[in-house]
Protein backbone atom coordinates (compact mmCIF):
# COMPACT_ATOMS: atom_id res chain seq x y z
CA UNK A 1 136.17 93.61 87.80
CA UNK A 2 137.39 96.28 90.27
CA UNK A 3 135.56 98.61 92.08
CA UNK A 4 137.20 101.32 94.55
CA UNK A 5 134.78 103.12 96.15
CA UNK A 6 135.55 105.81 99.11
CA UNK A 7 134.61 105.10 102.92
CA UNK A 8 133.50 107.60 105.38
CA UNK A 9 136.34 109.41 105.88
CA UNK A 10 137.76 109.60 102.36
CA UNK A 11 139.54 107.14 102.02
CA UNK A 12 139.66 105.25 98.38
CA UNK A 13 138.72 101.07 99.18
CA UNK A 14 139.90 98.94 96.97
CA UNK A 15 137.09 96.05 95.93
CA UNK A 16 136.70 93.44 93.13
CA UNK A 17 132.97 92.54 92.00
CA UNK A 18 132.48 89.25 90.48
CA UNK A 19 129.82 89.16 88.02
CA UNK A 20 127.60 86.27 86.61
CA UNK A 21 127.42 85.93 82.78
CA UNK A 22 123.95 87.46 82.48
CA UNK A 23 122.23 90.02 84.52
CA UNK A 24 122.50 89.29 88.50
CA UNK A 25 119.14 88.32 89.74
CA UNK A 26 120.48 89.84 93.42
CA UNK A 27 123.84 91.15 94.85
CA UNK A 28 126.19 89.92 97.90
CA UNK A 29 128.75 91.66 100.02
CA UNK A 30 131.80 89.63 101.37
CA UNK A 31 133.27 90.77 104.69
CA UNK A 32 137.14 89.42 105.26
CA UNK A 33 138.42 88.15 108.65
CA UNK A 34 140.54 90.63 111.02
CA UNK A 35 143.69 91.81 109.43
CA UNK A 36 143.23 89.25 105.98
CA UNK A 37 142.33 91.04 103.04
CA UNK A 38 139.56 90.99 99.76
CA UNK A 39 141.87 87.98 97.99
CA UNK A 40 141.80 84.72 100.69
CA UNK A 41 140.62 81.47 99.38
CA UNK A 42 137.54 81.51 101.12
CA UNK A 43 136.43 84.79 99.93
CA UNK A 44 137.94 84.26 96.28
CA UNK A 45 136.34 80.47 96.10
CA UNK A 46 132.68 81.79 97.65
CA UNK A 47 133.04 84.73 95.35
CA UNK A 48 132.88 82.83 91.80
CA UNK A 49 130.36 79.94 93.19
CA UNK A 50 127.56 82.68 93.90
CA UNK A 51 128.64 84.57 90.57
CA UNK A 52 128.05 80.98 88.76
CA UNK A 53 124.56 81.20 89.84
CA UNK A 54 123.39 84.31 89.17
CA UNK A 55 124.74 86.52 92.31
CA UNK A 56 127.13 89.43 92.09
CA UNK A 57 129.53 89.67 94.90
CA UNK A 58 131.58 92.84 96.17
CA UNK A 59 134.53 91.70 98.49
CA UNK A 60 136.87 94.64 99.64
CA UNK A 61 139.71 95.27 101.71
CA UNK A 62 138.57 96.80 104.97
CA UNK A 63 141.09 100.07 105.69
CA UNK A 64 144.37 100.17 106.04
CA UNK A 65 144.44 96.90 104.66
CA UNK A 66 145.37 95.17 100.97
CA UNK A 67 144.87 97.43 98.39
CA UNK A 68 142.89 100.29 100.59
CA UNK A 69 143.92 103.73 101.95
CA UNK A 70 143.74 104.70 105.51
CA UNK A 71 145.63 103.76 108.32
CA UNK A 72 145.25 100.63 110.35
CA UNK A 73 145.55 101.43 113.38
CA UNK A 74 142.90 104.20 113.43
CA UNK A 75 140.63 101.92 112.85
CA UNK A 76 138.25 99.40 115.33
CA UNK A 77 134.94 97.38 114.86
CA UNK A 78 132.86 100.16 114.25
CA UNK A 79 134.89 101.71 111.24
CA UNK A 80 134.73 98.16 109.53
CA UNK A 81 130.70 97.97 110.03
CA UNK A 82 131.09 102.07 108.64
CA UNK A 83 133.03 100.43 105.65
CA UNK A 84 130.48 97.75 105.16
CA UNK A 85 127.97 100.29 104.77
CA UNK A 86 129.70 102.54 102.46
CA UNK A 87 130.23 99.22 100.35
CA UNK A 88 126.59 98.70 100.29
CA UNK A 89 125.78 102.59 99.29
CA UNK A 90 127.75 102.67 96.44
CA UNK A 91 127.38 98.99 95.61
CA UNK A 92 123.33 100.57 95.62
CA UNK A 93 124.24 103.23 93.52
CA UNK A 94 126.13 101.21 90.77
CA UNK A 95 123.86 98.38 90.45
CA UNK A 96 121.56 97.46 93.47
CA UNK A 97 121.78 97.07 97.49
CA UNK A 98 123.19 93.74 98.39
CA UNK A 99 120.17 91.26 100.15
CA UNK A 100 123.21 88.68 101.07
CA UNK A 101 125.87 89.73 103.34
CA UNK A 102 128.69 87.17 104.03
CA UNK A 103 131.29 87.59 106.81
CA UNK A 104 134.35 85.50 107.88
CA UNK A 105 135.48 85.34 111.46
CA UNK A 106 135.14 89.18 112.53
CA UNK A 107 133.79 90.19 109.01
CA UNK A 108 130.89 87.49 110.43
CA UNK A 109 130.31 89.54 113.61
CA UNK A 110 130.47 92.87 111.39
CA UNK A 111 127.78 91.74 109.06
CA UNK A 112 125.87 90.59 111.68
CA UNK A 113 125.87 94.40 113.32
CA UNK A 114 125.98 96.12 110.15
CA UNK A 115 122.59 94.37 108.69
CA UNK A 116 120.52 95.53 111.26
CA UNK A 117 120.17 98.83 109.85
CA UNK A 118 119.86 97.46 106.29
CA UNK A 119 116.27 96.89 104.84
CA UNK A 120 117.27 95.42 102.16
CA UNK A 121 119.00 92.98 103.42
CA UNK A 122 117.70 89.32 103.43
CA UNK A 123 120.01 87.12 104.21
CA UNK A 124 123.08 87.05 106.48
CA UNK A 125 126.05 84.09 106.70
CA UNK A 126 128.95 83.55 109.22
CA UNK A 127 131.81 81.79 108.72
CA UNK A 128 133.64 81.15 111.97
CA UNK A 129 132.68 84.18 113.47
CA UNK A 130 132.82 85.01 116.91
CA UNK A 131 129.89 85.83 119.59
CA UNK A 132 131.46 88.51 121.79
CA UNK A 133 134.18 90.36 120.67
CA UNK A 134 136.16 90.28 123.65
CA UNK A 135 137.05 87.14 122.11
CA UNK A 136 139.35 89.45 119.96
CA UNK A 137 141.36 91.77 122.73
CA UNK A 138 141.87 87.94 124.79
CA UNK A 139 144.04 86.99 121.58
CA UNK A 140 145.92 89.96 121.85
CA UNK A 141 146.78 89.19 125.40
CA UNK A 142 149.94 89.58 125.87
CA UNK A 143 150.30 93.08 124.46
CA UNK A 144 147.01 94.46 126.54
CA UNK A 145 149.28 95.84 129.19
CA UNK A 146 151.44 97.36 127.29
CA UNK A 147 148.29 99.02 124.74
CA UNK A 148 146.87 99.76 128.14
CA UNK A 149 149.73 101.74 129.25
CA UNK A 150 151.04 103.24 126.53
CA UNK A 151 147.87 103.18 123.87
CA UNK A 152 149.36 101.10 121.57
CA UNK A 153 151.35 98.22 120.37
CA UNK A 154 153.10 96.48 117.91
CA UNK A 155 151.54 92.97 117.22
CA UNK A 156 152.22 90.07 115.18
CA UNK A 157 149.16 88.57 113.66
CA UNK A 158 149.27 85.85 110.89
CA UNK A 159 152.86 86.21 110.22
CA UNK A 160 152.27 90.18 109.89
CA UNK A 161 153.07 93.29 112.06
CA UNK A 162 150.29 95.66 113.23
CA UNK A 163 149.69 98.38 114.97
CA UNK A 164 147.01 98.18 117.64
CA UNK A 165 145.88 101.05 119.22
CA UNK A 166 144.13 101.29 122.87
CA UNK A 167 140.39 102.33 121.27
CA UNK A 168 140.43 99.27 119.06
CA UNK A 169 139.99 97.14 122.57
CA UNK A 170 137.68 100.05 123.87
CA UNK A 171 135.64 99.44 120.89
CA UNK A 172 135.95 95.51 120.84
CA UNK A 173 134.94 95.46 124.27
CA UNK A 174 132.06 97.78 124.63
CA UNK A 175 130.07 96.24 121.44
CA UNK A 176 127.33 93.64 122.64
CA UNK A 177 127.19 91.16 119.41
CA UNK A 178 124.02 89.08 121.15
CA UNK A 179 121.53 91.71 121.92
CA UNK A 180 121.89 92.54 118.49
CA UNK A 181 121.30 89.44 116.94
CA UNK A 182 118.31 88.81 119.31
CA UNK A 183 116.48 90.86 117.35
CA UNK A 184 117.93 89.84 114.18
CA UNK A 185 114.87 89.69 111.42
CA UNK A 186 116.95 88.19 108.86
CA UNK A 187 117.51 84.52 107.16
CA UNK A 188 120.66 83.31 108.90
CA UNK A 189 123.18 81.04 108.43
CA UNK A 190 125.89 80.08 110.59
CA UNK A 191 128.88 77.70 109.55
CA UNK A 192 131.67 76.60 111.57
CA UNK A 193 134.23 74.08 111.65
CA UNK A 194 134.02 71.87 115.25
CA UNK A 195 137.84 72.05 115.29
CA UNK A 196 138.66 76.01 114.85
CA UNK A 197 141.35 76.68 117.75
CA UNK A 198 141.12 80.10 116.95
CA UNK A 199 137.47 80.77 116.86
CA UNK A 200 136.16 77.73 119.51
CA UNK A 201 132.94 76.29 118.00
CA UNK A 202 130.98 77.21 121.29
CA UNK A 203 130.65 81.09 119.34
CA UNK A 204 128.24 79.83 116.92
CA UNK A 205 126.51 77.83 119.13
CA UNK A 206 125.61 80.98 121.17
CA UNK A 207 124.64 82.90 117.99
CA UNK A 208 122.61 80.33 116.63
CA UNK A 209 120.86 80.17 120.02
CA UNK A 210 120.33 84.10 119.78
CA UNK A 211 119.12 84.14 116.49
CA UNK A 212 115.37 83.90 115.74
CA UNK A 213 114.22 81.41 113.01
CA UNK A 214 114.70 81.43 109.59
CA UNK A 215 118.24 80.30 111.08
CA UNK A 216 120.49 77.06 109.64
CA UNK A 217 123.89 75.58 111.13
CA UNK A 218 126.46 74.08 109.16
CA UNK A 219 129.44 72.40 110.14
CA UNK A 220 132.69 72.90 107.93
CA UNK A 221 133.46 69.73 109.65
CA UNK A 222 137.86 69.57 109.15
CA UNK A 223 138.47 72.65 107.92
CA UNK A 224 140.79 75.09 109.48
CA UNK A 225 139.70 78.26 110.86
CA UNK A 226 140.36 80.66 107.66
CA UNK A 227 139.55 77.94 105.08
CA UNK A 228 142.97 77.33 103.59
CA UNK A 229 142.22 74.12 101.86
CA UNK A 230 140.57 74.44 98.28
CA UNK A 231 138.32 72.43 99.61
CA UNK A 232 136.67 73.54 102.48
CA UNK A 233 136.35 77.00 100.39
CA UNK A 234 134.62 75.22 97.21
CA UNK A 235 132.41 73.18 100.03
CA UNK A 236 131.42 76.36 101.90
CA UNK A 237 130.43 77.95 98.36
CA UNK A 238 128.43 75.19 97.45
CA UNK A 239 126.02 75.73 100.78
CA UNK A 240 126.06 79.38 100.59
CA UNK A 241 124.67 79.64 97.18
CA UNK A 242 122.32 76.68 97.72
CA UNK A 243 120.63 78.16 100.63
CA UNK A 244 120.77 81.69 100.03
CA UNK A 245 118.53 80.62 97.03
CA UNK A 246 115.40 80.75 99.20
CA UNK A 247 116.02 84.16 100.13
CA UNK A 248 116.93 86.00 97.55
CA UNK A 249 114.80 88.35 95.23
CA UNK A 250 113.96 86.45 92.06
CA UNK A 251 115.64 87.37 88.49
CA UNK A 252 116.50 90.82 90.21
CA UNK A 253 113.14 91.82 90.32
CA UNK A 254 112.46 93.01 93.95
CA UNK A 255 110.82 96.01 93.27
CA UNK A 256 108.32 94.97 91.02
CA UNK A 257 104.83 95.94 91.61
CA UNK A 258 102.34 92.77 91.01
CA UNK A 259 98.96 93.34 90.41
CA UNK A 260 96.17 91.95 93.21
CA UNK A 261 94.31 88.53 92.18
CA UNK A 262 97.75 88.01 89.38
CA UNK A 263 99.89 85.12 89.68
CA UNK A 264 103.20 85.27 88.10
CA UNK A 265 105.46 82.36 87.10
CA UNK A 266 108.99 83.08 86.08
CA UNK A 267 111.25 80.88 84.88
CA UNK A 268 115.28 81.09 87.23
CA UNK A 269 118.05 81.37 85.03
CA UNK A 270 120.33 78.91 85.18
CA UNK A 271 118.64 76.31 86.34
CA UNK A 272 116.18 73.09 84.36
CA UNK A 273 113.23 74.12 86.08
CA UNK A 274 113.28 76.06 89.48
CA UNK A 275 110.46 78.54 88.62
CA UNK A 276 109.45 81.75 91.14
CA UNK A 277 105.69 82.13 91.78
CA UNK A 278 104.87 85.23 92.77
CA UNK A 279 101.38 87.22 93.53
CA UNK A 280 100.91 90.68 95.22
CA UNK A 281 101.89 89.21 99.01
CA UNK A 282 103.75 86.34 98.60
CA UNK A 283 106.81 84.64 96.87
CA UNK A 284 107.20 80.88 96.79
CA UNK A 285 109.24 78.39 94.06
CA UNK A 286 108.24 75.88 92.09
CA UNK A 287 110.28 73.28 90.86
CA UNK A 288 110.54 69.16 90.30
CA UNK A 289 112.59 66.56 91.50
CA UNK A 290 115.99 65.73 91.15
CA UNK A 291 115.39 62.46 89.74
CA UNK A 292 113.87 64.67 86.86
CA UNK A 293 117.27 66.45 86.39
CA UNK A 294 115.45 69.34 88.81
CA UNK A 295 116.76 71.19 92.17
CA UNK A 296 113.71 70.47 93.81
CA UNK A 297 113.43 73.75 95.76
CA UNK A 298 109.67 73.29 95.69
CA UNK A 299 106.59 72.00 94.62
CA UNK A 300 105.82 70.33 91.72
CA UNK A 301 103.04 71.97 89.45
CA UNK A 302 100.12 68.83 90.59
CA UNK A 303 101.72 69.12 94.04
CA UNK A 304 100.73 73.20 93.39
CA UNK A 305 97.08 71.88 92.15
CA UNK A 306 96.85 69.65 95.54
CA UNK A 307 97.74 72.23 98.01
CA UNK A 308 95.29 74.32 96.15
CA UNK A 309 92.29 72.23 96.70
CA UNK A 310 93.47 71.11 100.08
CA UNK A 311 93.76 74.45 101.44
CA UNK A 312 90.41 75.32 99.99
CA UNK A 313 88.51 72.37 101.47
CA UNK A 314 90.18 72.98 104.96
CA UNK A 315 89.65 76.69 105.02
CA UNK A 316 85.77 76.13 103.31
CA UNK A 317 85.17 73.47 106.18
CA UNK A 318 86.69 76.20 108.75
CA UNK A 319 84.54 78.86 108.01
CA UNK A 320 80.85 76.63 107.66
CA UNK A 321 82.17 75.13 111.25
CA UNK A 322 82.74 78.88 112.75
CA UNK A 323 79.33 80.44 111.49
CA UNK A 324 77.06 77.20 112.33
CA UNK A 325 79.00 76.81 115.83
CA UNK A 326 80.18 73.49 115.18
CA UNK A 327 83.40 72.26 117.29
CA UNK A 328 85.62 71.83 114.85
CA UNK A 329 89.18 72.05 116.54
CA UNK A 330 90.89 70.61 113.21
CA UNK A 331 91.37 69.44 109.60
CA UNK A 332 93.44 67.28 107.62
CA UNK A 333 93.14 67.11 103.89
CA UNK A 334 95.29 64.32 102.00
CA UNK A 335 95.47 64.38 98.48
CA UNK A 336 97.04 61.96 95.54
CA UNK A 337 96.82 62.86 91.75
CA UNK A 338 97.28 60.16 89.18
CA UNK A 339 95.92 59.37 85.76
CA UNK A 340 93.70 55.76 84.90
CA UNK A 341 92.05 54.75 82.03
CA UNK A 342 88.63 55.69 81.15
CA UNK A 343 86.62 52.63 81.48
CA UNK A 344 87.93 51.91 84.82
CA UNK A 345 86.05 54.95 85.70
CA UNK A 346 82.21 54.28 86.33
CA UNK A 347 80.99 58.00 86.74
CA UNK A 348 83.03 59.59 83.81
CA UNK A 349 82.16 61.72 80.81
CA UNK A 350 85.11 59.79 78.79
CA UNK A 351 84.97 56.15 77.73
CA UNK A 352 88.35 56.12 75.88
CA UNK A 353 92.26 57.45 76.91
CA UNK A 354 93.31 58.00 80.45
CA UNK A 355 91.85 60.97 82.89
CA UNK A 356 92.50 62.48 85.70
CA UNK A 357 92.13 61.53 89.27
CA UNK A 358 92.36 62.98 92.40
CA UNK A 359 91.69 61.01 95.61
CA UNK A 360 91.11 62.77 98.63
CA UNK A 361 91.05 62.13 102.26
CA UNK A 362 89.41 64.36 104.76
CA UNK A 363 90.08 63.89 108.53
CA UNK A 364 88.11 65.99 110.83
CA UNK A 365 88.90 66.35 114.63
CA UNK A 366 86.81 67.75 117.73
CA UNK A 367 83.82 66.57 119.71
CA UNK A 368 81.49 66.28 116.54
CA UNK A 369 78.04 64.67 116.36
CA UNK A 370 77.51 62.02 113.32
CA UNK A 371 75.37 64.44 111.84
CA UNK A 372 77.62 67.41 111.90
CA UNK A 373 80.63 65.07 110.51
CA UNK A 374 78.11 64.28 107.63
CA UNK A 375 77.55 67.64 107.29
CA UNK A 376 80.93 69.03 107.26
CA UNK A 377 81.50 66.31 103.97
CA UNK A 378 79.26 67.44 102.37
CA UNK A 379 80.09 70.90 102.73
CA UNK A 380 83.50 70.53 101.93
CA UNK A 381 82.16 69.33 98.41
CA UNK A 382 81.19 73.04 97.86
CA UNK A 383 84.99 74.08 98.00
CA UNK A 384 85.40 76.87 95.17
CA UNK A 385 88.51 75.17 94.23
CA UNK A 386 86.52 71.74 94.37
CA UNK A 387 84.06 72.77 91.68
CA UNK A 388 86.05 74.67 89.66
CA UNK A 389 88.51 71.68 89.07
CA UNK A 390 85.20 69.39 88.54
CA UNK A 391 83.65 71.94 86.07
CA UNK A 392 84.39 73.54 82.50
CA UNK A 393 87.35 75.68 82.43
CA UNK A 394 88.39 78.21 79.55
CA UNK A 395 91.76 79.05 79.72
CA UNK A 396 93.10 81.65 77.27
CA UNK A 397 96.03 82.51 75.89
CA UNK A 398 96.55 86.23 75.64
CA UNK A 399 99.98 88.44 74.80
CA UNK A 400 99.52 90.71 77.50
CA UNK A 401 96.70 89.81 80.73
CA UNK A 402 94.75 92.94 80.95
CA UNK A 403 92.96 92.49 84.45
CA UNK A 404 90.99 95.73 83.23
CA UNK A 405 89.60 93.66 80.55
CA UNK A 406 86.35 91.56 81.31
């Protein structure tokens, strides 16, 4: 659908917002390359494949370019991270701020400047994006001098002719891309085809390098540098929306408010079984295998019930060894769940059907006595988690979980 929104200085950008069948659970922003426009096969093909699952995507035409007002020439680096901005107010006033922001080649290096002063923000790609945008006034070599001398230039770029003025390289050259993504606090991910011989693969190798972790590399392997195969476009989609899944608010719910000591469990959209888990603090997923027609994005629910106990015994065994002095430097916990039949079991309840059983392993580590590794056993026997999974559990089913209610 189209959506013009107006920039800074007034002038009317023209944008198309691809929306998923049913409400987005989260928003993206596409930045173009230098001089290209909203409508290029990468941007088009990444467009739909995050609108197939679940993500709406604005992708506009920078200004003075495509559809958009302004003039070209007045414009630098800055004014695109101004229009990126504006994009991502009004996109925030229509629906909701964008937490992905995609950029190819200098759209890259704009959303890499432009998300620094965006909270909301999550999660940042580059496509073939350069690390120092000096990069861009060395391709317009041979007309330097003459912008130098007489402040601008007439320049053929991609098989069009544009106006360059002298404060375009002023800009280009005083921005410092690296210091900025030093202290980048973002998910990023950087993609790049080994072969670009406009953008040299050694510029995402320096970002990456910058960048703090959460950070992933991918390699667009053949592809060209503006992704004119269907291809490489479809392929770059495909990894986009995959990993920007981790990042990403779940079922468009950001702002909600969970109660302390609540677990939620919410089913994605579009998918078998991917499920968020969420509590006041934290936000993890849940899932199953693929060989179980899942995505496996996470734990299984008995993987869930594993990690539960496991974590309990090692942080039960942790605090005994802290208060009683005991050198404890470590603990490993390794767990199995399966299911045998009843009279296999000597110490069970049940004679008949299959149960439950959980095996664990506990590994202790640190200049410990016999006694005190006795000890720590049977200590970690007194888990919480431990005894709640060995004794009688009601669970009921209620419309509406009142935590007021005793």
């Amino acid at each position: 659908m189209r959506f013009d929104f107006p920039n800074a200085s007034g002038d009317t950008l023209s944008g198309k917002l691809e929306l998923p069948r049913d409400e987005p659970r989260a928003f993206a922003l596409f930045a173009h390359c230098f001089t290209c426009s909203k409508d290029v096969i990468a941007a088009h093909a990444i467009s739909k494949a995050l609108a197939s699952a679940g993500i709406g995507v604005l992708r506009f035409d920078f200004t003075g370019l495509g559809n958009s007002q302004g003039d070209f020439s007045n414009t630098n680096f800055s004014s695109n991270v101004d229009d990126l901005r504006s994009a991502c107010d009004h996109l925030g006033e229509k629906y909701r701020m964008p937490e992905l922001l995609i950029g190819h080649s200098l759209g890259g290096a704009a959303v890499l400047k432009a998300a620094l002063d965006l909270e909301e923000v999550r999660a940042v790609v580059t496509i073939a994006a350069p690390s120092e945008l000096s990069h861009l006034s060395d391709m317009l070599e041979s007309k330097n001098e003459t912008i130098e001398r007489e402040g601008q230039a007439r320049v053929n770029l991609a098989g069009r002719t544009f106006t360059v003025k002298k404060q375009l390289l002023e800009d280009l050259r005083q921005t410092e891309l690296l210091k900025g993504v030093e202290g980048f606090r973002k998910a990023l991910l950087v993609m790049h085809a080994p072969h670009d011989d406009t953008v040299s693969i050694e510029h995402a190798g320096r970002i990456f390098q910058a960048a703090k972790h959460p950070k992933s590399f991918v390699s667009l392997d053949s592809a060209d540098h503006l992704l004119t195969r269907d291809f490489d476009g479809r392929y770059a989609a495909k990894v986009i929306a995959a990993w920007a899944d981790r990042y990403l608010s779940p079922s468009g719910r950001e702002n909600e408010e969970i109660p302390k000591k609540t677990v939620v469990v919410r089913s994605r959209q579009q998918t078998k079984f991917t499920q968020d888990v969420l509590t006041a603090d934290h936000h993890v997923l849940a899932d199953e295998p693929r060989s179980v027609k899942g995505n496996n994005l996470g734990m299984n629910p008995y993987e869930f019930v594993l990690a539960g106990l496991g974590a309990c015994t090692s942080m039960t065994l942790r605090m005994y060894a802290d208060r009683k002095d005991i050198p404890l430097a470590g603990v490993e916990v390794r767990l199995q769940h399966d299911k045998i039949h009843a009279e296999d079991c000597k110490n069970c309840q049940s004679t008949s059907g299959k149960i439950d059983r959980i095996r664990k392993s506990i590994h202790l580590s640190g200049e410990l006595s016999d006694e005190q590794r006795e000890r720590l056993y049977e200590i970690a026997e007194k888990c919480p988690v431990n005894k709640t999974l060995q004794s009688e559990t009601i669970i009921e089913r209620r419309d509406k979980l009142d935590l007021d209610e005793e």
